[in-house]
C-alpha atoms as a PDB file:
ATOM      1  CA  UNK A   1    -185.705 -18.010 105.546  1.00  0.00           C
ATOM      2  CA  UNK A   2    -187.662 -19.387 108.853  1.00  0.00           C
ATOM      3  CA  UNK A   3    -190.569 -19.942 107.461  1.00  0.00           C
ATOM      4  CA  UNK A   4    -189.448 -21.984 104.262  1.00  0.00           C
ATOM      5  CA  UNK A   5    -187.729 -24.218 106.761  1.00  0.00           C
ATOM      6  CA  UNK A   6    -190.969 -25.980 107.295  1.00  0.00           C
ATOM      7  CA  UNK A   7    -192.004 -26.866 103.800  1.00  0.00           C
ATOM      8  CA  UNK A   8    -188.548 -28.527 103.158  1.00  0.00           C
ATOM      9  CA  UNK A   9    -188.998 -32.426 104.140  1.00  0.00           C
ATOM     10  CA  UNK A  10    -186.791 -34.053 101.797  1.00  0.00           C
ATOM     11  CA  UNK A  11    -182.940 -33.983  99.707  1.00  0.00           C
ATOM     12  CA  UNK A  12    -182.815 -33.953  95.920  1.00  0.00           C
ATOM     13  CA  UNK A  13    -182.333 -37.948  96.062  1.00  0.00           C
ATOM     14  CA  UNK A  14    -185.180 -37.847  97.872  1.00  0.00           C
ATOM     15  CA  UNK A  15    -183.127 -38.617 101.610  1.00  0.00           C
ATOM     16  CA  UNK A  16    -185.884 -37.571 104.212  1.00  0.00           C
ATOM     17  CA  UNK A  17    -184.770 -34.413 106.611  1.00  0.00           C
ATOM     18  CA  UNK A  18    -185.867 -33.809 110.101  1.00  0.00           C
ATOM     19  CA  UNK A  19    -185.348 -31.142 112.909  1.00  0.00           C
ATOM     20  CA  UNK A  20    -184.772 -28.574 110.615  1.00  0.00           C
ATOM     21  CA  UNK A  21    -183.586 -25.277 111.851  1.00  0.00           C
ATOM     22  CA  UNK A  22    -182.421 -21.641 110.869  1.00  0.00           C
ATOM     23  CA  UNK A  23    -179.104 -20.871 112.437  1.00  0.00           C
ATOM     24  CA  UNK A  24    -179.288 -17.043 112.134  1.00  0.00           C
ATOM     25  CA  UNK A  25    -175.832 -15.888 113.685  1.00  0.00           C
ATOM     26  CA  UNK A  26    -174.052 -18.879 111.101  1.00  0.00           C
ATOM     27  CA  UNK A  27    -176.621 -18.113 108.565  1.00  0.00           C
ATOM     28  CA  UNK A  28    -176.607 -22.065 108.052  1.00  0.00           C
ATOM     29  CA  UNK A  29    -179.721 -24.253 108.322  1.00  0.00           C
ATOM     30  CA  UNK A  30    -178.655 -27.299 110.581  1.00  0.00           C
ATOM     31  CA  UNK A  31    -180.540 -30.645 110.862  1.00  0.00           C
ATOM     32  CA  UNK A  32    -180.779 -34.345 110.291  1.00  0.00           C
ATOM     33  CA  UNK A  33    -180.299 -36.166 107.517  1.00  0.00           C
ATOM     34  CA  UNK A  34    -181.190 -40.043 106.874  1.00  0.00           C
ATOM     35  CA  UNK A  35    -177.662 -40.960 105.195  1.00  0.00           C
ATOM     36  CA  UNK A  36    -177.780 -44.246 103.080  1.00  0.00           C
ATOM     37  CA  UNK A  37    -174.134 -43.863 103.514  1.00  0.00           C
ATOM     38  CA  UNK A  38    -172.978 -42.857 107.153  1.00  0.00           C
ATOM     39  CA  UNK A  39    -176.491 -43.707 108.855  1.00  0.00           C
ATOM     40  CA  UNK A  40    -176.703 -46.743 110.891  1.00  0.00           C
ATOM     41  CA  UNK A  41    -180.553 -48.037 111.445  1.00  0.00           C
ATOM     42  CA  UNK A  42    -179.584 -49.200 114.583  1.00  0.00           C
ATOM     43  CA  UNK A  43    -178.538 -45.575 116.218  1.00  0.00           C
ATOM     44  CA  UNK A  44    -181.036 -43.032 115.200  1.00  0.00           C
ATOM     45  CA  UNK A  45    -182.840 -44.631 113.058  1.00  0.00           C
ATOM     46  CA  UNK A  46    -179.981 -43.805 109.834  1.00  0.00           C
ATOM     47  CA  UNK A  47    -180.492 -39.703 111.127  1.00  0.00           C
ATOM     48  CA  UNK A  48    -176.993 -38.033 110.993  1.00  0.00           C
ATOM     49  CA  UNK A  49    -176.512 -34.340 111.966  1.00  0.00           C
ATOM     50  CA  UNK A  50    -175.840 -32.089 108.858  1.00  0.00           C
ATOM     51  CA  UNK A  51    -175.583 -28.391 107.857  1.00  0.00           C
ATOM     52  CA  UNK A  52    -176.883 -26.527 104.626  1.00  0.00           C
ATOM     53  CA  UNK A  53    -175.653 -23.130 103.580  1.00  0.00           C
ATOM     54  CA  UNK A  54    -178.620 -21.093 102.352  1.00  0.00           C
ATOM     55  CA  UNK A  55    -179.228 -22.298  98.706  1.00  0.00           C
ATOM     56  CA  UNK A  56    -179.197 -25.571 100.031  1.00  0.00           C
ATOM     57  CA  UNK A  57    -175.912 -27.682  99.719  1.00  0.00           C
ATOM     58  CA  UNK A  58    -173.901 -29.253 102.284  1.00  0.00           C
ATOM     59  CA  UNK A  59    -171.473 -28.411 104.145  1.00  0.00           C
ATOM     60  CA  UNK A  60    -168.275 -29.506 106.345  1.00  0.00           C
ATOM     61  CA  UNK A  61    -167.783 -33.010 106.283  1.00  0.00           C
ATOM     62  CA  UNK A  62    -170.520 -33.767 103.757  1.00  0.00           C
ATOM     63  CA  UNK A  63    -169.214 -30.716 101.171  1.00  0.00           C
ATOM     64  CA  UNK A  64    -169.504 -31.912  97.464  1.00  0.00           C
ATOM     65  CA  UNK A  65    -172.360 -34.385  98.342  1.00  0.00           C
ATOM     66  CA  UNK A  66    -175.289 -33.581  95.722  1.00  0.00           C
ATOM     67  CA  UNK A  67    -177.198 -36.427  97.034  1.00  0.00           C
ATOM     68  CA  UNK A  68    -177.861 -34.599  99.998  1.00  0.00           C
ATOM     69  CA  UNK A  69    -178.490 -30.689  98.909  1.00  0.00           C
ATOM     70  CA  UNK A  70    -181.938 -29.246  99.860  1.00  0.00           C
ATOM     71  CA  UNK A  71    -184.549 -28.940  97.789  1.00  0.00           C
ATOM     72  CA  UNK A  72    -185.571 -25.269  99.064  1.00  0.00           C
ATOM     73  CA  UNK A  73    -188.659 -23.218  97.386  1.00  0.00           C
ATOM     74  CA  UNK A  74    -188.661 -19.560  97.852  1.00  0.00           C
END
């Protein structure tokens, strides 16, 4: 999973991703998001913290959001 982690830069909306990493003992990939939503431009530039499970949708507090699942190749 590591090294598709790389090669994903963007959600199915087409929300750009940052800081991407594999989380291993969670088996979660955890990251930032630019939310249209929750991100403010004036902390973080709109970047909120976010977790995927594995085929790419969120989870926790953004669970049931399609705008931001991954778009993962592999």
């Amino acid at each position: 999973m590591e090294e598709f982690i790389d090669d994903i830069k963007e959600t199915t909306e087409g929300y750009p991703v940052k800081n991407l990493k594999w989380n291993q003992l969670d088996n979660i990939i955890v990251g930032q998001v630019k939310c249209p939503i929750l991100g403010r431009e004036t902390f973080n530039e709109g970047y909120v913290v976010c977790q995927w499970r594995k085929n790419g949708s969120a989870t926790n507090r953004f669970k049931g959001r399609d705008d931001l699942k991954l778009i993962i190749n592999y």
